[in-house]
Protein backbone atom coordinates (compact mmCIF):
# COMPACT_ATOMS: atom_id res chain seq x y z
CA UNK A 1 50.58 6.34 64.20
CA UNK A 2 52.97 4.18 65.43
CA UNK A 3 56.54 4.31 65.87
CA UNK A 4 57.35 1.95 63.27
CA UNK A 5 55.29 3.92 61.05
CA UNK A 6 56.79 7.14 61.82
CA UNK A 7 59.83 5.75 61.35
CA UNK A 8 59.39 4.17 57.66
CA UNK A 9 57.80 7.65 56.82
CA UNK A 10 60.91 9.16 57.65
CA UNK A 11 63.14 6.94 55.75
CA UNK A 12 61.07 7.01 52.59
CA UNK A 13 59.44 10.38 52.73
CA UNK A 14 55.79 10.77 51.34
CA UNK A 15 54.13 9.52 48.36
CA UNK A 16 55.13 12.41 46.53
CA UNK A 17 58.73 11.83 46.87
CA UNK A 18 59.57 15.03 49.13
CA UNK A 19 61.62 14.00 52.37
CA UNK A 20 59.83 13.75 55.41
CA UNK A 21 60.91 16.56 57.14
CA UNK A 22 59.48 19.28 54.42
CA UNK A 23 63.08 20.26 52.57
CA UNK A 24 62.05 20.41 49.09
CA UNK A 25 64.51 18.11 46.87
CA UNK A 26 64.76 18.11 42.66
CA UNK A 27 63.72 14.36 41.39
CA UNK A 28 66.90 12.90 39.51
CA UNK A 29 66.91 12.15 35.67
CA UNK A 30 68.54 9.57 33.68
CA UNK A 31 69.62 12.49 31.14
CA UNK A 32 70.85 15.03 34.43
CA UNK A 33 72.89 11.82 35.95
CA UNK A 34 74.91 11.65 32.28
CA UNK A 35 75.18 15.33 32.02
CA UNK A 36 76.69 15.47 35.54
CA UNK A 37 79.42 12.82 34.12
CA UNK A 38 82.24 14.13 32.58
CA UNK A 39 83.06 12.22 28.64
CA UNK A 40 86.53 12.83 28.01
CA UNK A 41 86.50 14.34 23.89
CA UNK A 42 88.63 12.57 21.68
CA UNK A 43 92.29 13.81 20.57
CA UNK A 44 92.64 16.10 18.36
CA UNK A 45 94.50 15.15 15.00
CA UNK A 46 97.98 17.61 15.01
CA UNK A 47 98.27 19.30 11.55
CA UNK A 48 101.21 17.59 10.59
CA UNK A 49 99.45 13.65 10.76
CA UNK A 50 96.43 15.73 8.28
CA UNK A 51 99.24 16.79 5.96
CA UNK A 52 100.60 13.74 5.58
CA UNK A 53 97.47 12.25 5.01
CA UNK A 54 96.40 14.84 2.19
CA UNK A 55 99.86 14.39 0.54
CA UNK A 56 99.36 10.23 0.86
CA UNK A 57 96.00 10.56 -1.08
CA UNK A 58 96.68 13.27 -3.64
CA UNK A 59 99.95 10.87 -4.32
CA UNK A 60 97.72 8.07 -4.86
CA UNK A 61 95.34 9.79 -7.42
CA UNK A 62 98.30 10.95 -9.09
CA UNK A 63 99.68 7.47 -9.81
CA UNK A 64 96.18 6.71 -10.74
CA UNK A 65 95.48 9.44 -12.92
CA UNK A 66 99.15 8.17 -14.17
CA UNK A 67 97.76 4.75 -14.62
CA UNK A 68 94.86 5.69 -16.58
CA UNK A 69 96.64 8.21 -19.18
CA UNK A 70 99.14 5.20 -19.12
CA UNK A 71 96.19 2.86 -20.20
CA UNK A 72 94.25 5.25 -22.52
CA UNK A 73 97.71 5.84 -24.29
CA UNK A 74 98.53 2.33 -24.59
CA UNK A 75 94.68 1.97 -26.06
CA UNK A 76 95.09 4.73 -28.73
CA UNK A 77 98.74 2.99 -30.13
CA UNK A 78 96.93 -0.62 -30.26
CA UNK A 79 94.12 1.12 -31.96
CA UNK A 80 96.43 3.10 -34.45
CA UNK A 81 98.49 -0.04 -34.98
CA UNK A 82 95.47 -2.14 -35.49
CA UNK A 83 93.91 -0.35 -37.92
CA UNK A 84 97.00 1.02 -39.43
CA UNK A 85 98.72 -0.15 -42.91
CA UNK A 86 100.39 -3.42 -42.23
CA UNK A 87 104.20 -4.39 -43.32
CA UNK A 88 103.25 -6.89 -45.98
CA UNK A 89 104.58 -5.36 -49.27
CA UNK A 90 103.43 -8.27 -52.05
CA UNK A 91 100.13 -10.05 -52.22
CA UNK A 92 100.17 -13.24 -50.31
CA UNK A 93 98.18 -16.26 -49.99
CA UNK A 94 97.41 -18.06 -46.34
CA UNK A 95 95.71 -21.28 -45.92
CA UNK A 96 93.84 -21.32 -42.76
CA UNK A 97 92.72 -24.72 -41.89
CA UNK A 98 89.34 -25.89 -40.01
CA UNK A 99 89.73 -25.85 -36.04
CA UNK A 100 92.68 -23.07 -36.05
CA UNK A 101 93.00 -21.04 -32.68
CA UNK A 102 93.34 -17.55 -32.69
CA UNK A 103 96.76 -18.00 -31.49
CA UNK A 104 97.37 -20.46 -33.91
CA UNK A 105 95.85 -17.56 -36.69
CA UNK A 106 98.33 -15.06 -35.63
CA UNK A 107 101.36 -17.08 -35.43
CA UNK A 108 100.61 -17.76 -39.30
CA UNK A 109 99.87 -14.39 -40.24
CA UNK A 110 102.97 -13.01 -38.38
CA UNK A 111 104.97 -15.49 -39.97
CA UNK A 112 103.84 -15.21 -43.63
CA UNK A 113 105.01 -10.98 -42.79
CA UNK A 114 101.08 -10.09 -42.80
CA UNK A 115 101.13 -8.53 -39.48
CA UNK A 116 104.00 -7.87 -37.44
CA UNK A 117 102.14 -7.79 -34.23
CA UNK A 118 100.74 -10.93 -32.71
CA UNK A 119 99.39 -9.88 -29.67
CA UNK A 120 97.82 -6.56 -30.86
CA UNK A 121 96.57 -8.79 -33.33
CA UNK A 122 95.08 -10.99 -31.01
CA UNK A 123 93.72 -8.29 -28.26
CA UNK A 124 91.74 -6.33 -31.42
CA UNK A 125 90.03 -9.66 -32.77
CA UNK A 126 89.27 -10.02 -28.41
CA UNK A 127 88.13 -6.86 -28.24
CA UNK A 128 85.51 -6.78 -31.16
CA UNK A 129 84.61 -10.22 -30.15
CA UNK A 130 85.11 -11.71 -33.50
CA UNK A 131 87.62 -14.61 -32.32
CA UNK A 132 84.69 -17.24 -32.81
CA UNK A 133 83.53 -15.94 -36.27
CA UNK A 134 86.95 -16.61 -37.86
CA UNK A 135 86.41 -18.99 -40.65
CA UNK A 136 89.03 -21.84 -42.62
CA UNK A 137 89.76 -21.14 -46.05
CA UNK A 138 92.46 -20.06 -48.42
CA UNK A 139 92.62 -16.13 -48.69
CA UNK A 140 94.78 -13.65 -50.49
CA UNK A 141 96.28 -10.68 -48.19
CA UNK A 142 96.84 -7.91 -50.09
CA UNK A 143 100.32 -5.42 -49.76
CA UNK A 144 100.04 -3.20 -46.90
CA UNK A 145 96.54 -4.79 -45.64
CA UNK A 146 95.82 -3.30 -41.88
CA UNK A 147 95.00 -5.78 -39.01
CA UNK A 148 91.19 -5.20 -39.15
CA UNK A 149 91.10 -5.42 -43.15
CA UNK A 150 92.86 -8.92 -42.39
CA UNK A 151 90.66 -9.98 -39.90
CA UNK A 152 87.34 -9.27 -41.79
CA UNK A 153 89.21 -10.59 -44.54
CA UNK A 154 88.92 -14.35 -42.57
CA UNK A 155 85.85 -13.43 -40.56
CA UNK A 156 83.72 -12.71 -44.37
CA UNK A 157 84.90 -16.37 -45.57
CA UNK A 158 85.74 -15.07 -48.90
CA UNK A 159 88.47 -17.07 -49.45
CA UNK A 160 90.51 -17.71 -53.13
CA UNK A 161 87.75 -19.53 -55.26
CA UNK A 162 89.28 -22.61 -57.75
CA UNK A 163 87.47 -23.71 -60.13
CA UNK A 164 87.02 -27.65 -61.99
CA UNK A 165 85.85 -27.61 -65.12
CA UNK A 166 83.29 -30.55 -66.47
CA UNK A 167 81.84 -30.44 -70.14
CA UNK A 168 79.19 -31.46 -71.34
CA UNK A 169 78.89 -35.01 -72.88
CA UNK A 170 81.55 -36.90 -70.30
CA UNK A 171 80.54 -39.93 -68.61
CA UNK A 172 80.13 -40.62 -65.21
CA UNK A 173 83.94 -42.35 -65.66
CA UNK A 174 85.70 -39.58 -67.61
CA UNK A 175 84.09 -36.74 -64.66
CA UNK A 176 85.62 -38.55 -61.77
CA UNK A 177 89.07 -38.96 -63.63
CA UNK A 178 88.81 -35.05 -64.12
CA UNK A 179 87.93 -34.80 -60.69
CA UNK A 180 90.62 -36.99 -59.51
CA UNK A 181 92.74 -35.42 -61.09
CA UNK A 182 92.34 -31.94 -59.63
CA UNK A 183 95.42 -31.34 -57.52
CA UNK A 184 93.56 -28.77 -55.18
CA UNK A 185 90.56 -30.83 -53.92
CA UNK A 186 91.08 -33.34 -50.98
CA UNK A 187 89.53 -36.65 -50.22
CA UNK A 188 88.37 -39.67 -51.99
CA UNK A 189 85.95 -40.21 -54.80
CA UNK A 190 82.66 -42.45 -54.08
CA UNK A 191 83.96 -46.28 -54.10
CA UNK A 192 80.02 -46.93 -56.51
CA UNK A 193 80.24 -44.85 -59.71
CA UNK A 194 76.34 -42.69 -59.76
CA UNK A 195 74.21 -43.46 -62.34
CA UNK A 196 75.01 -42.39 -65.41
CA UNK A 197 73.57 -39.17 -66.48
CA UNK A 198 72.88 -38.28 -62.95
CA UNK A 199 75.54 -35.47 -62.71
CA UNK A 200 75.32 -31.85 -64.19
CA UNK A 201 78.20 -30.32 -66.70
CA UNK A 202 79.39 -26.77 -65.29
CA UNK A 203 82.22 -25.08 -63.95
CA UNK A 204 82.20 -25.56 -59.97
CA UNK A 205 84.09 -23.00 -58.00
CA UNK A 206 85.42 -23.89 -54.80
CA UNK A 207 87.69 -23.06 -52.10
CA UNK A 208 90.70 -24.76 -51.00
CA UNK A 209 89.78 -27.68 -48.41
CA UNK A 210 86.46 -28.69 -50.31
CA UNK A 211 86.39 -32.51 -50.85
CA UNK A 212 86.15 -34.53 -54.21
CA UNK A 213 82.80 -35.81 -52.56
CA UNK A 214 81.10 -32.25 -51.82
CA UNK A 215 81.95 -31.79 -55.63
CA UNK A 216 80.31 -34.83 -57.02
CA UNK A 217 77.14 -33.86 -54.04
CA UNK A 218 76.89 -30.56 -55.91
CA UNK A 219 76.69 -32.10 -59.54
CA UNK A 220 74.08 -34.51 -58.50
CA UNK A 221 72.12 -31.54 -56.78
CA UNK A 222 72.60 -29.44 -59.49
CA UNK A 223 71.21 -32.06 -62.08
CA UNK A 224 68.37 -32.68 -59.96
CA UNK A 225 67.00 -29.32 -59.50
CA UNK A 226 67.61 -28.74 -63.59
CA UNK A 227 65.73 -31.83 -64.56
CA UNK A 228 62.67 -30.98 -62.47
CA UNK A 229 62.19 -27.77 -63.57
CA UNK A 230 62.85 -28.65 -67.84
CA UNK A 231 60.41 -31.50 -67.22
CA UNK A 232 57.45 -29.43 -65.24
CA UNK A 233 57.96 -27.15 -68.26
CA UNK A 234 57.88 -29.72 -71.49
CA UNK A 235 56.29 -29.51 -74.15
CA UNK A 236 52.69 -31.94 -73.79
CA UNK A 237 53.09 -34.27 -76.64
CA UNK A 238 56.46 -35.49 -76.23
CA UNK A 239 57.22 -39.45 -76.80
CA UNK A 240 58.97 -39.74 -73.48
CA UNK A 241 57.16 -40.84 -70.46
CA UNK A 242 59.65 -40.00 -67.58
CA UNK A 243 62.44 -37.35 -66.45
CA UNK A 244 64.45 -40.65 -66.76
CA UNK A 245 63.86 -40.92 -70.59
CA UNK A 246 64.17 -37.42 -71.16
CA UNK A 247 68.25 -37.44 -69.57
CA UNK A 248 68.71 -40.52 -71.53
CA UNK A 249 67.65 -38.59 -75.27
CA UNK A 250 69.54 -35.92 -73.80
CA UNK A 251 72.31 -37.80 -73.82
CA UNK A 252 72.16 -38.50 -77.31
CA UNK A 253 72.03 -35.20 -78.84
CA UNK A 254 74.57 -33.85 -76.31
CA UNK A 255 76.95 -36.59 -77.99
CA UNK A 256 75.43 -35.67 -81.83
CA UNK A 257 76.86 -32.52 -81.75
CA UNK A 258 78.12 -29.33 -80.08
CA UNK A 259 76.60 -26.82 -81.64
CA UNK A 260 73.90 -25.10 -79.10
CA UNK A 261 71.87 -23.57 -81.64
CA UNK A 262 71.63 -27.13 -83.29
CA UNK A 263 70.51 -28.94 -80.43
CA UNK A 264 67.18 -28.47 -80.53
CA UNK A 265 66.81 -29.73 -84.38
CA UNK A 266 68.90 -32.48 -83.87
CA UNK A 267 66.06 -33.33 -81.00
CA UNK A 268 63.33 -32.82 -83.02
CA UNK A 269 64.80 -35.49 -85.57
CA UNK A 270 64.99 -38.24 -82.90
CA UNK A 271 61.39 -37.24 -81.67
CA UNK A 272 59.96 -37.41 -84.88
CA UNK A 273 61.56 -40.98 -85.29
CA UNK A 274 59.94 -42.33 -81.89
CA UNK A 275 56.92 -41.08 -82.67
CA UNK A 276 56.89 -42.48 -85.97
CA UNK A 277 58.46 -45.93 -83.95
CA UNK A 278 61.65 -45.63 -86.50
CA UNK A 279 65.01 -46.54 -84.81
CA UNK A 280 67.40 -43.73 -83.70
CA UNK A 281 70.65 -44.74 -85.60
CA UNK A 282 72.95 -42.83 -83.53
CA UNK A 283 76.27 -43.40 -83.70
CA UNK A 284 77.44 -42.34 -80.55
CA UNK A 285 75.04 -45.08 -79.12
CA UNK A 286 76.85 -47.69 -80.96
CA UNK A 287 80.10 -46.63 -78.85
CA UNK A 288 78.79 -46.72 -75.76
CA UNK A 289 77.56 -49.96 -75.97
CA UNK A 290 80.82 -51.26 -76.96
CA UNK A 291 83.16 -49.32 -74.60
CA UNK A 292 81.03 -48.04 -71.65
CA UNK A 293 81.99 -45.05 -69.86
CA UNK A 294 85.49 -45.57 -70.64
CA UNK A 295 84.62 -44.19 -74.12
CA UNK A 296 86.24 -45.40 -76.95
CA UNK A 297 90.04 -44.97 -77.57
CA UNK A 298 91.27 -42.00 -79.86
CA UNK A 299 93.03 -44.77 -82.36
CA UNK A 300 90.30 -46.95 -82.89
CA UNK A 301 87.56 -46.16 -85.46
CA UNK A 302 84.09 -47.61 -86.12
CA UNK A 303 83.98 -50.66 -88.26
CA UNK A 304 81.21 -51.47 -90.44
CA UNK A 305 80.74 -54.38 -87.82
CA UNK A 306 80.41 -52.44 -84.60
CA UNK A 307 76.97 -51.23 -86.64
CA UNK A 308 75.05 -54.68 -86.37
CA UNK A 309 77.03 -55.49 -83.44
CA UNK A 310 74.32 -56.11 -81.05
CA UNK A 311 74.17 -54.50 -77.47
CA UNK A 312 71.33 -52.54 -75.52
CA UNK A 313 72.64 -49.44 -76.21
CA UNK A 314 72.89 -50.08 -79.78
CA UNK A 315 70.29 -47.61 -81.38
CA UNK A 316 70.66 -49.23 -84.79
CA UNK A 317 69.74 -52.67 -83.23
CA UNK A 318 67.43 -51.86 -80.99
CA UNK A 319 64.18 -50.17 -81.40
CA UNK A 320 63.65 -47.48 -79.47
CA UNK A 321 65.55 -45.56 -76.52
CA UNK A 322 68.57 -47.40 -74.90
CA UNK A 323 67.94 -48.59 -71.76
CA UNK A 324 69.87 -45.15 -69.76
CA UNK A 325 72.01 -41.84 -71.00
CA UNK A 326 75.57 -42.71 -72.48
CA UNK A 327 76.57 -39.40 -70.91
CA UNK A 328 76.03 -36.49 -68.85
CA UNK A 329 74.07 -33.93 -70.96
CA UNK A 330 74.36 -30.29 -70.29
CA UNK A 331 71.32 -27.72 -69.72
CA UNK A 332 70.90 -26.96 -73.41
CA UNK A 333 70.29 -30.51 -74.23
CA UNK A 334 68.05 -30.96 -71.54
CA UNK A 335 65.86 -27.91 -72.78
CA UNK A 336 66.19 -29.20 -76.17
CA UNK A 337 64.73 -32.20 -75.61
CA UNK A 338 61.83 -30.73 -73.43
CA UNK A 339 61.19 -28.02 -76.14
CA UNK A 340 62.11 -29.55 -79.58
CA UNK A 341 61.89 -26.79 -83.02
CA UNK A 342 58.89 -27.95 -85.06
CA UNK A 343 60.28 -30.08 -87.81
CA UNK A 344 59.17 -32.82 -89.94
CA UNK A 345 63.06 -33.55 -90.38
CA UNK A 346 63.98 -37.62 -90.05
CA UNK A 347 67.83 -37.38 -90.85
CA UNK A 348 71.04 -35.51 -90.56
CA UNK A 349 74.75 -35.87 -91.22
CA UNK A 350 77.79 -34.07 -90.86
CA UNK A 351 78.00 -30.55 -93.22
CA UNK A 352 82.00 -30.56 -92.77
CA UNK A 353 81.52 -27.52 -90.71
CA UNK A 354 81.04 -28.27 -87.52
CA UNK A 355 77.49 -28.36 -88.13
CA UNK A 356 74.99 -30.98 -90.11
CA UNK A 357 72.37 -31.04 -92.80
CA UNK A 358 68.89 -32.30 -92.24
CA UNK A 359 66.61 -33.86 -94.28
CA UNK A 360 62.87 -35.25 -94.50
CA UNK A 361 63.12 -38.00 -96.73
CA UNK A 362 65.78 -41.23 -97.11
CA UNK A 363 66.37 -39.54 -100.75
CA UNK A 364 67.44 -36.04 -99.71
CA UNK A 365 69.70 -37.47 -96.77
CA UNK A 366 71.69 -40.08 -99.26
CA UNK A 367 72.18 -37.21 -101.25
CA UNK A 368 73.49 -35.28 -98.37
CA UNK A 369 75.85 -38.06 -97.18
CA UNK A 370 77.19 -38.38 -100.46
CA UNK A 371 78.49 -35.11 -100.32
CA UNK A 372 79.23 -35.41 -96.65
CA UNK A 373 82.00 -38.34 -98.19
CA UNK A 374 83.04 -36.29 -100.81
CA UNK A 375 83.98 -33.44 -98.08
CA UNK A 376 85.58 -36.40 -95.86
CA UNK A 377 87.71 -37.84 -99.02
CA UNK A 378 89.23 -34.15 -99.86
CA UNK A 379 90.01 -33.12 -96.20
CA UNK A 380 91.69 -36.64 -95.82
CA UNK A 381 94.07 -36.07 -99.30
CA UNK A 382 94.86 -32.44 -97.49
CA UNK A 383 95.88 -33.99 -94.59
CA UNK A 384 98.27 -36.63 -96.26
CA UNK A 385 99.48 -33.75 -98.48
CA UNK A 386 100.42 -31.58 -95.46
CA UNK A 387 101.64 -34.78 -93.54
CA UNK A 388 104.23 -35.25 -96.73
């Protein structure tokens, strides 16, 4: 070996990592050379920063134990108050109208005394989502009514029902005057009059903001419906040959008289006349044609001319059916018509009782209407008597 050699082998020792020169040496590890370092340990906390620290939090969960008995406190009175009696001490009527905020709600409750708490108000309708199912009407509070009876009171829709009263035998004309002249229903009446006999006689309920126009919608709905079902059920041999026909005979006997248990006699006489292709002589025709839905003023009577006076509605002129209804007839008339009583009956007149006397031949009915102007002649002197 060289000296060079010799010399490197002393510098680096042998391949085994022992020195040269035989002294046995440890090999150094990564986890030794850390161990041999000294980490300084961290500070320790003195007791008295701890304390303050352990006061600081148990402060802060006794504000927020605070806050929350605060809260569930302030809960439990809204809750009470909510659902507790309210100060209104008389019944009292609100009119709640279409598009109305909940603010807007509470300000007119508070006002009209039927809460005295707008914002718990408010908050409880919030809280039981029901601020979107709050409907426009007219409703009646009652005394002492709680905030939750109130507001399922507006939420149910139940307002104060009206009511508008049509009778039977009107015409198209004399309805919309009635109607019109309802105080309580809004809007306009159609500018076109329906056709006549097209609406149906009742009582409509309604609450406060329905229009004149939903009313006359109803009646025409109403009559529609009716008239399908009495024509499905008819009786098959009937002289009539559409629903059309049917209102307009209707008509008639609505006008003939007002007697319910009548009606359907009084039909069968004007059946039995078209069948038999007699004319229908009715008098109430005869006043229609003349006066049209206006009807015929209270002062005027029928002359002996208005008979032969000539008009297609004119059932003693004309041969058969006028050409529509001279009113709007009621169910019973309807059903009358489409279920006649079984009569061979061609004639009645006025019994001075409200009611009328029938008859089968020309003979029996003369003799009838003879005494029918005997009864007129003696309730006439009466009258002048009691009038002197």
């Amino acid at each position: 070996m060289n000296e060079t050699s010799q010399d490197m082998k002393n510098s680096f020792g042998n391949r085994n990592g022992f020195p040269a020169n035989g002294e046995h040496l440890e090999p150094k590890s990564p986890i030794k050379a850390l161990q041999a370092k000294e980490v300084p340990l961290p500070p320790k906390r003195s007791k008295s920063a701890k304390g303050n620290f352990i006061v600081f939090m148990n402060f802060m969960m006794s504000c927020l134990v605070l806050v929350v008995l605060g809260l569930c406190l302030v809960a439990l009175y809204a809750k009470s108050e909510f659902e507790g009696a309210g100060p209104l001490d008389a019944p009292q009527t609100v009119v709640i109208k279409e598009g109305s905020s909940l603010n807007k709600i509470a300000d007119q409750l508070a006002s009209n005394g039927i809460i005295d708490n707008k914002l718990i108000f408010s908050q409880g309708v919030k809280v039981l989502r029901a601020q979107n199912t709050l409907k426009a009407g007219e409703y009646l509070f009652k005394p002492q009514m709680s905030m939750y009876d109130v507001m399922e009171t507006i939420r149910s829709g139940k307002g104060i029902l009206h009511k508008v009263t049509l009778p039977e035998g009107l015409t198209v004309h004399q309805i919309f005057e009635r109607i019109a002249a309802n105080e309580i229903l809004e809007g306009t009446l159609p500018e076109t009059l329906p056709a006549e006999g097209s609406l149906m006689p009742d009582t409509y309920p309604f609450q406060r903001g329905t229009t004149r126009m939903e009313v006359v919608e109803r009646m025409k709905i109403a009559q529609d419906n009716f008239l399908a079902s009495v024509w499905a059920k008819r009786i098959p041999d009937l002289p009539i040959s559409s629903p059309e026909e049917l209102v307009t005979l209707a008509s008639i006997v609505e006008k003939e008289t007002g007697r319910a248990d009548e009606r359907p006699h009084v039909a069968s006489v004007f059946i039995n006349r078209l069948r038999k292709g007699m004319k229908l002589q009715s008098d109430p025709t005869i006043i229609y044609g003349i006066f049209g839905g206006k009807g015929k003023p209270k002062d005027r009577p029928i002359y002996k001319s208005d008979i032969q006076t000539a008009t297609p509605y004119n059932t003693y002129t004309i041969p058969a059916l006028p050409p529509g209804p001279i009113a709007n007839p009621g169910r019973a008339a309807l059903e009358a018509v489409a279920n006649p009583s079984r009569t061979e009956d061609l004639f009645f007149v006025a019994n001075g009782t409200g009611g009328h006397v029938f008859a089968k031949t020309l003979d029996e009915h003369n003799q009838n209407v003879a005494r029918w102007r005997q009864i007129e002649k003696q309730l006439k002197e009466q009258q002048e008597s009691q009038a002197n």
